[in-house]
PDB file of N, CA and C in Angstrom:
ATOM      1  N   UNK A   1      55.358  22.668 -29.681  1.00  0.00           N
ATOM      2  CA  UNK A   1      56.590  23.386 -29.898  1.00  0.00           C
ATOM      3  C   UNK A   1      56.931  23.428 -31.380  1.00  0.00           C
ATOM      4  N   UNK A   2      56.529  22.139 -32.023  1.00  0.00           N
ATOM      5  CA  UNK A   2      57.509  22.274 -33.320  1.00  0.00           C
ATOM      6  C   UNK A   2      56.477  23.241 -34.613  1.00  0.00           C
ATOM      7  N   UNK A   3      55.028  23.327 -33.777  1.00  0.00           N
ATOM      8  CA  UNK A   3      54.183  23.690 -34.842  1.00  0.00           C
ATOM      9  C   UNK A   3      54.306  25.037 -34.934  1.00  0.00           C
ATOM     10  N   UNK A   4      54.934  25.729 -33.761  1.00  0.00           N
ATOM     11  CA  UNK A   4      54.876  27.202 -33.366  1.00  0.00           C
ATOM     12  C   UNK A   4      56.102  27.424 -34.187  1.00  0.00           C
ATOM     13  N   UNK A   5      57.192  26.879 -34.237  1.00  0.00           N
ATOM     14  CA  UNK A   5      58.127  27.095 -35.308  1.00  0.00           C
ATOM     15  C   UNK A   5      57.963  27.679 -37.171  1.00  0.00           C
ATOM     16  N   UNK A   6      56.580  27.135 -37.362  1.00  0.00           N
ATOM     17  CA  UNK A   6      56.419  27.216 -38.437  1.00  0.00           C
ATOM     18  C   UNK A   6      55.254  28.779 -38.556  1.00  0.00           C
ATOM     19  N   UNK A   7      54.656  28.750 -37.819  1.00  0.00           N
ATOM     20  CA  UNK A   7      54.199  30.380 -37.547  1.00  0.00           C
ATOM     21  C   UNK A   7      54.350  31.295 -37.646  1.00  0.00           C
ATOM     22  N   UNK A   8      53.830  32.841 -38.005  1.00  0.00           N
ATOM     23  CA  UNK A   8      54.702  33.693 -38.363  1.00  0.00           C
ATOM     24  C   UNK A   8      55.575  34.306 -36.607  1.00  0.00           C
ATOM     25  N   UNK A   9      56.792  34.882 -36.693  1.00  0.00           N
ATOM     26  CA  UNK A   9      57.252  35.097 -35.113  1.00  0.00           C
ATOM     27  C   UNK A   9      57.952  36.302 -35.841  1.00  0.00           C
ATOM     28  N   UNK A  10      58.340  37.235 -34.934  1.00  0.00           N
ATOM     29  CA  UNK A  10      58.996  38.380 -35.473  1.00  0.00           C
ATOM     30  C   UNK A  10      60.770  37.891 -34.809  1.00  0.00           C
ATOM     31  N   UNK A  11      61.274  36.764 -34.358  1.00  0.00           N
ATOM     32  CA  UNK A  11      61.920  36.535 -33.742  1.00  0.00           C
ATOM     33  C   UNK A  11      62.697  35.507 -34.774  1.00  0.00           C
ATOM     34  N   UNK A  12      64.538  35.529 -34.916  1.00  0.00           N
ATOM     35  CA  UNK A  12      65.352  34.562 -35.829  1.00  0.00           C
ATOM     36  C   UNK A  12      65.513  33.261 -35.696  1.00  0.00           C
ATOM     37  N   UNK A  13      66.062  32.732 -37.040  1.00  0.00           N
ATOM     38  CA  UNK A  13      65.628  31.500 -36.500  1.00  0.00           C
ATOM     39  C   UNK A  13      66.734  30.924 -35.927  1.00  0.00           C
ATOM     40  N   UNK A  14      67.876  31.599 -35.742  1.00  0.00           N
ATOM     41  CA  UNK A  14      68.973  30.584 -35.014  1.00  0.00           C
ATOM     42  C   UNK A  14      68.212  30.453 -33.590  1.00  0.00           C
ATOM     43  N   UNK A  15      67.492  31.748 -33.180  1.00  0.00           N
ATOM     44  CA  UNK A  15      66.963  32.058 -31.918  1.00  0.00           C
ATOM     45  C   UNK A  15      66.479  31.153 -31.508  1.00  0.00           C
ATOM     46  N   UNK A  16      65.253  30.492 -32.472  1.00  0.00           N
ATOM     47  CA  UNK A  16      64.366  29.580 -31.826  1.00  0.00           C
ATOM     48  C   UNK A  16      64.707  28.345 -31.965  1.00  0.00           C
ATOM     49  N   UNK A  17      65.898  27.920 -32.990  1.00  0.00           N
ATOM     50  CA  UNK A  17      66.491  26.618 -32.644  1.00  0.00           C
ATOM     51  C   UNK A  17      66.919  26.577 -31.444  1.00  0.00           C
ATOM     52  N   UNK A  18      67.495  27.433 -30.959  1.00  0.00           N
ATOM     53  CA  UNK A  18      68.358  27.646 -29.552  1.00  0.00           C
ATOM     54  C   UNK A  18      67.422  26.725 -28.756  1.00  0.00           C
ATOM     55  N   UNK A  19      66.382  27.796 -28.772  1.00  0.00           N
ATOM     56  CA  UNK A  19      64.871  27.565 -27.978  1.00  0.00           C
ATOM     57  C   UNK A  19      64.625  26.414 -27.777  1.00  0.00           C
ATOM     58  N   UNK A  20      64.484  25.968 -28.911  1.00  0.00           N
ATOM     59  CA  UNK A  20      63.900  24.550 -28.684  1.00  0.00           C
ATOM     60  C   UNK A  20      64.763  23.416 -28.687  1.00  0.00           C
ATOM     61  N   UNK A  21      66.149  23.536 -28.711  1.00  0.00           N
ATOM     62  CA  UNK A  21      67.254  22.683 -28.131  1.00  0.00           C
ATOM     63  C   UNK A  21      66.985  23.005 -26.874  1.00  0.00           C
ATOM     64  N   UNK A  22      67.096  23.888 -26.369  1.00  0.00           N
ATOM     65  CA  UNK A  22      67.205  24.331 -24.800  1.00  0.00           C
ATOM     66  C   UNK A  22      65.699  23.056 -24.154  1.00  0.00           C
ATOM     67  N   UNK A  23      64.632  23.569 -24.605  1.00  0.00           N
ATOM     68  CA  UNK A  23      63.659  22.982 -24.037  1.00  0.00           C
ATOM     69  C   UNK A  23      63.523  21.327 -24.278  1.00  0.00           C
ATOM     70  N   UNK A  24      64.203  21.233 -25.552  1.00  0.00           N
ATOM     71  CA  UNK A  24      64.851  19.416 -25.545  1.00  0.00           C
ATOM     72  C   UNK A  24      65.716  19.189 -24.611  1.00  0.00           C
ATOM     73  N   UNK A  25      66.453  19.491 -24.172  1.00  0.00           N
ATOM     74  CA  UNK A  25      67.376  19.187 -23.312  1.00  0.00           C
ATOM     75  C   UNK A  25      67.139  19.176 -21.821  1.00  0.00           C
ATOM     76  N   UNK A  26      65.979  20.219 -21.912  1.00  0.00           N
ATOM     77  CA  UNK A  26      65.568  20.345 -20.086  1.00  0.00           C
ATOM     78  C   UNK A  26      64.855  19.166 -20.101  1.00  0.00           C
ATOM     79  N   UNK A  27      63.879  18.957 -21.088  1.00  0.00           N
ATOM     80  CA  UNK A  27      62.592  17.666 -21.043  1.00  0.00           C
ATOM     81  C   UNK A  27      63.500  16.387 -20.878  1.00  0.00           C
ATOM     82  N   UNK A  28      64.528  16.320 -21.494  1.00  0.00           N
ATOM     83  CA  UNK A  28      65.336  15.225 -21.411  1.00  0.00           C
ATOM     84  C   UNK A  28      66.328  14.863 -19.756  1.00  0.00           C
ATOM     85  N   UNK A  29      66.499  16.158 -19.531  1.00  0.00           N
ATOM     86  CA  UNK A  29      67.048  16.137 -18.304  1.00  0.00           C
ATOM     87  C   UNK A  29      66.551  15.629 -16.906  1.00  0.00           C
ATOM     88  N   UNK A  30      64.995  16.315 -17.165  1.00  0.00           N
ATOM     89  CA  UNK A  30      64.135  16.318 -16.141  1.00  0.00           C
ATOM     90  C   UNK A  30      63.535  14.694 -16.145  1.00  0.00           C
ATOM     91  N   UNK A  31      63.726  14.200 -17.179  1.00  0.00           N
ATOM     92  CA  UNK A  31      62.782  12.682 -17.658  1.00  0.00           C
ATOM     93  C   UNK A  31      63.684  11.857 -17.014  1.00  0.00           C
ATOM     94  N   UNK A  32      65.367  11.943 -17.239  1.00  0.00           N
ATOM     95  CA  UNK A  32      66.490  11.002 -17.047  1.00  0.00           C
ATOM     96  C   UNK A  32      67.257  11.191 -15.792  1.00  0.00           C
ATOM     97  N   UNK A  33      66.926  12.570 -15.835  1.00  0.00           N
ATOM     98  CA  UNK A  33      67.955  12.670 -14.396  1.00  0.00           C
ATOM     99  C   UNK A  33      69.516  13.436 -14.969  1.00  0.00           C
ATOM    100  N   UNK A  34      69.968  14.119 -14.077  1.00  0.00           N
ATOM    101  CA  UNK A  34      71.396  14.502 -14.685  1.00  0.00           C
ATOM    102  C   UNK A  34      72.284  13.817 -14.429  1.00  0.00           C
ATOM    103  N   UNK A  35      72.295  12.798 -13.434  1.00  0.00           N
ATOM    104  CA  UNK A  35      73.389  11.742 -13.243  1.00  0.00           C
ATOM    105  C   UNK A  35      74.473  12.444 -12.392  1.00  0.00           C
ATOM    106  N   UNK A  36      74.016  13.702 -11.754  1.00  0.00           N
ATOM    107  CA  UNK A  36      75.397  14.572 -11.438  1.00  0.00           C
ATOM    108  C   UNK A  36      74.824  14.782 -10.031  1.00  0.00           C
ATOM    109  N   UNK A  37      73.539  15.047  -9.721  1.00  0.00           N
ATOM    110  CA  UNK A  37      73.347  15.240  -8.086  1.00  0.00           C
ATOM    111  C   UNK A  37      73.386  13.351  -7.231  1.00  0.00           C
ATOM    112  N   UNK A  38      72.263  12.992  -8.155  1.00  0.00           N
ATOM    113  CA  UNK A  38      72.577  11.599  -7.199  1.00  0.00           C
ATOM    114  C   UNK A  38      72.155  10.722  -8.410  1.00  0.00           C
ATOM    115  N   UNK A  39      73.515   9.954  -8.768  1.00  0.00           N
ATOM    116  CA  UNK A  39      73.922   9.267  -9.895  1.00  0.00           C
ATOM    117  C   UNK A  39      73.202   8.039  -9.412  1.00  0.00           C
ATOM    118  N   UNK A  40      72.769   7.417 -10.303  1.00  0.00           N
ATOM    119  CA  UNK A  40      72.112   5.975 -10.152  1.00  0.00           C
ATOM    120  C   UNK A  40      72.836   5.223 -11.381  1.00  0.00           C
ATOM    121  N   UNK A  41      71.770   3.675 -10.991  1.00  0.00           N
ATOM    122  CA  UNK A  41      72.715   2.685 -12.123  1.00  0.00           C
ATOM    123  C   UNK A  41      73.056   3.092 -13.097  1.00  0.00           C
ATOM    124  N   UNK A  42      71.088   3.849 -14.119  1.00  0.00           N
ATOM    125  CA  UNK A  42      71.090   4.034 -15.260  1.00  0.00           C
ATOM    126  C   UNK A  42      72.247   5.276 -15.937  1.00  0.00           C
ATOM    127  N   UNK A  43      72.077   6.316 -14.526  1.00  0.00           N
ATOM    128  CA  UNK A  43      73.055   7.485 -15.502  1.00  0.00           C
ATOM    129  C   UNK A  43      74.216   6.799 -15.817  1.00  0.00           C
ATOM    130  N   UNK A  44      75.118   6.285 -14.943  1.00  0.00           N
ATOM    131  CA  UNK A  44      76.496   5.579 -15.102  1.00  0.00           C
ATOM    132  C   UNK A  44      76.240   4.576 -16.243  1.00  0.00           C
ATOM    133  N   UNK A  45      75.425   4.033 -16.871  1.00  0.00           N
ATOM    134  CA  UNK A  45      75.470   3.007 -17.630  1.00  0.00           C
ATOM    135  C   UNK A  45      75.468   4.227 -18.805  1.00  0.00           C
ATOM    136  N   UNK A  46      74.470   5.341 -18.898  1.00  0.00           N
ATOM    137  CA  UNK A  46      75.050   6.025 -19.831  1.00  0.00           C
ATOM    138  C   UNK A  46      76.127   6.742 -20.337  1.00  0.00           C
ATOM    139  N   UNK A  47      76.662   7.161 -19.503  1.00  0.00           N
ATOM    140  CA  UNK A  47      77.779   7.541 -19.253  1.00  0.00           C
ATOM    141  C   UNK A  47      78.791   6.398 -19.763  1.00  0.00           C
ATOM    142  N   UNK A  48      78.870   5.919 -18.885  1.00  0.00           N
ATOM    143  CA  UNK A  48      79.621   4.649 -19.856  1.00  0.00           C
ATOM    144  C   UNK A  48      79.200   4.082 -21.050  1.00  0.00           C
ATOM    145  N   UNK A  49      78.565   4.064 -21.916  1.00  0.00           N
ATOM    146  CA  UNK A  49      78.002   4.186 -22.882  1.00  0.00           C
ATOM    147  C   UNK A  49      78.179   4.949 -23.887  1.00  0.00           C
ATOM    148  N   UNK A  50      78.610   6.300 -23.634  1.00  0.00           N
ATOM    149  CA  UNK A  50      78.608   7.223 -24.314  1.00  0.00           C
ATOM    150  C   UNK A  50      80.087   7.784 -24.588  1.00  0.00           C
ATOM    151  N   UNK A  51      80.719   7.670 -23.318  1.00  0.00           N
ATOM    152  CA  UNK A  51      82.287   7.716 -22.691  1.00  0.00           C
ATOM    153  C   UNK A  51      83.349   7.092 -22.731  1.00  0.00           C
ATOM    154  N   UNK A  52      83.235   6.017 -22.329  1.00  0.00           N
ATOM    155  CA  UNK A  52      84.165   4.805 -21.618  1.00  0.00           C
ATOM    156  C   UNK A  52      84.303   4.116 -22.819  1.00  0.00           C
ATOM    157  N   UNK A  53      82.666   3.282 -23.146  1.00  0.00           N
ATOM    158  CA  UNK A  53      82.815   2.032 -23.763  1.00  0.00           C
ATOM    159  C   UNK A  53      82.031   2.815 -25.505  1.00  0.00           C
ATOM    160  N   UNK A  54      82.488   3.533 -26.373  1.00  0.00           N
ATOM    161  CA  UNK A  54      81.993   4.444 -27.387  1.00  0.00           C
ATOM    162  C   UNK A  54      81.958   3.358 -28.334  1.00  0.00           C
ATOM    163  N   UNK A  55      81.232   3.248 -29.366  1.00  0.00           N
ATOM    164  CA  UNK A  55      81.064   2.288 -30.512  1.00  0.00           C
ATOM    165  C   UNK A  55      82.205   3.083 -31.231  1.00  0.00           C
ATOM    166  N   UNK A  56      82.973   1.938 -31.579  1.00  0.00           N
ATOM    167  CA  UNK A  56      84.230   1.896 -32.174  1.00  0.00           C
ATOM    168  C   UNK A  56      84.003   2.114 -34.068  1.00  0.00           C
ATOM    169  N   UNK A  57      84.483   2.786 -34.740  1.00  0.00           N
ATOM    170  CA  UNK A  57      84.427   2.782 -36.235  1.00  0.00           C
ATOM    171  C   UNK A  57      85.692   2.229 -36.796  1.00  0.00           C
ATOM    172  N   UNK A  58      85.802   1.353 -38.058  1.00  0.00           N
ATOM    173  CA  UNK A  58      86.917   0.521 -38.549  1.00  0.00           C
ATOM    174  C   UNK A  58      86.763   1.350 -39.747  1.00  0.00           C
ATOM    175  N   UNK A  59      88.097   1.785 -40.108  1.00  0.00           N
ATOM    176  CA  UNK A  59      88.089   2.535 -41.406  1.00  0.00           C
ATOM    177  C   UNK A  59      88.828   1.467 -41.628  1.00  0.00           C
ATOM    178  N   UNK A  60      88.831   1.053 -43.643  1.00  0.00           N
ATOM    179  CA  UNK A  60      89.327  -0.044 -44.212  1.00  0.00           C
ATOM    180  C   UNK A  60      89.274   0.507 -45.008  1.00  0.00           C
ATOM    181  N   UNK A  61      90.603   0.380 -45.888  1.00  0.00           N
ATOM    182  CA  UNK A  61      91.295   0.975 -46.921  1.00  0.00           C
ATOM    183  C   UNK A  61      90.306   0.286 -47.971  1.00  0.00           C
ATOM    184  N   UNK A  62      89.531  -0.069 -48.494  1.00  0.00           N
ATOM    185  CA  UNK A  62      88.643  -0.680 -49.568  1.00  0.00           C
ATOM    186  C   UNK A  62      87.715   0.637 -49.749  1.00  0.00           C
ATOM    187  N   UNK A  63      87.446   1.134 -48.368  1.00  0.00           N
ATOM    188  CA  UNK A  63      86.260   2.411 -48.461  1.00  0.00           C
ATOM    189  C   UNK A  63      86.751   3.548 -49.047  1.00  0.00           C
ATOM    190  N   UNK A  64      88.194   3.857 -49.074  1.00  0.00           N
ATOM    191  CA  UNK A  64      88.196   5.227 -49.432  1.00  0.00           C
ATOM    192  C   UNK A  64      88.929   5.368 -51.136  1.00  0.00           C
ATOM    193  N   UNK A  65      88.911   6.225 -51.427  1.00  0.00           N
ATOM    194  CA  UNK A  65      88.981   5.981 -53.281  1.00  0.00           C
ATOM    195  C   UNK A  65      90.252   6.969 -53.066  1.00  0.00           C
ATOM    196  N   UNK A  66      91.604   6.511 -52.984  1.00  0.00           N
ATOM    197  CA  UNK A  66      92.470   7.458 -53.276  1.00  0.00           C
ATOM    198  C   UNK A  66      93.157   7.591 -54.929  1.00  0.00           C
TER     199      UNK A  66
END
């Protein structure tokens, strides 16, 4: 996929980013599962993961240069 990117194509390139997000996302889907027909441990742990329990960021007034 990523080598065909670099090829000549008569086709744009937002197009084929599309493309090949799209086809990342199915490969990813199809590998993990969607968690939406029949949810198991792992989807919910991502989900919660990603959702619920999000890595928290501490802004501290030392970082920013006003």
């Amino acid at each position: 996929m990523n080598k065909g990117l670099s090829d000549k194509h008569p086709f744009a390139e937002a197009f084929l980013e599309t493309a090949i997000s799209l086809a990342r996302i199915a490969h990813c889907t199809y590998q993990n599962g969607d968690g939406h027909g029949a949810p198991d441990v792992s989807a919910k742990k991502r989900v919660r993961s990603a959702i619920i329990d999000p890595i928290s960021i501490v802004h501290s007034k030392q970082h920013h240069n006003y």
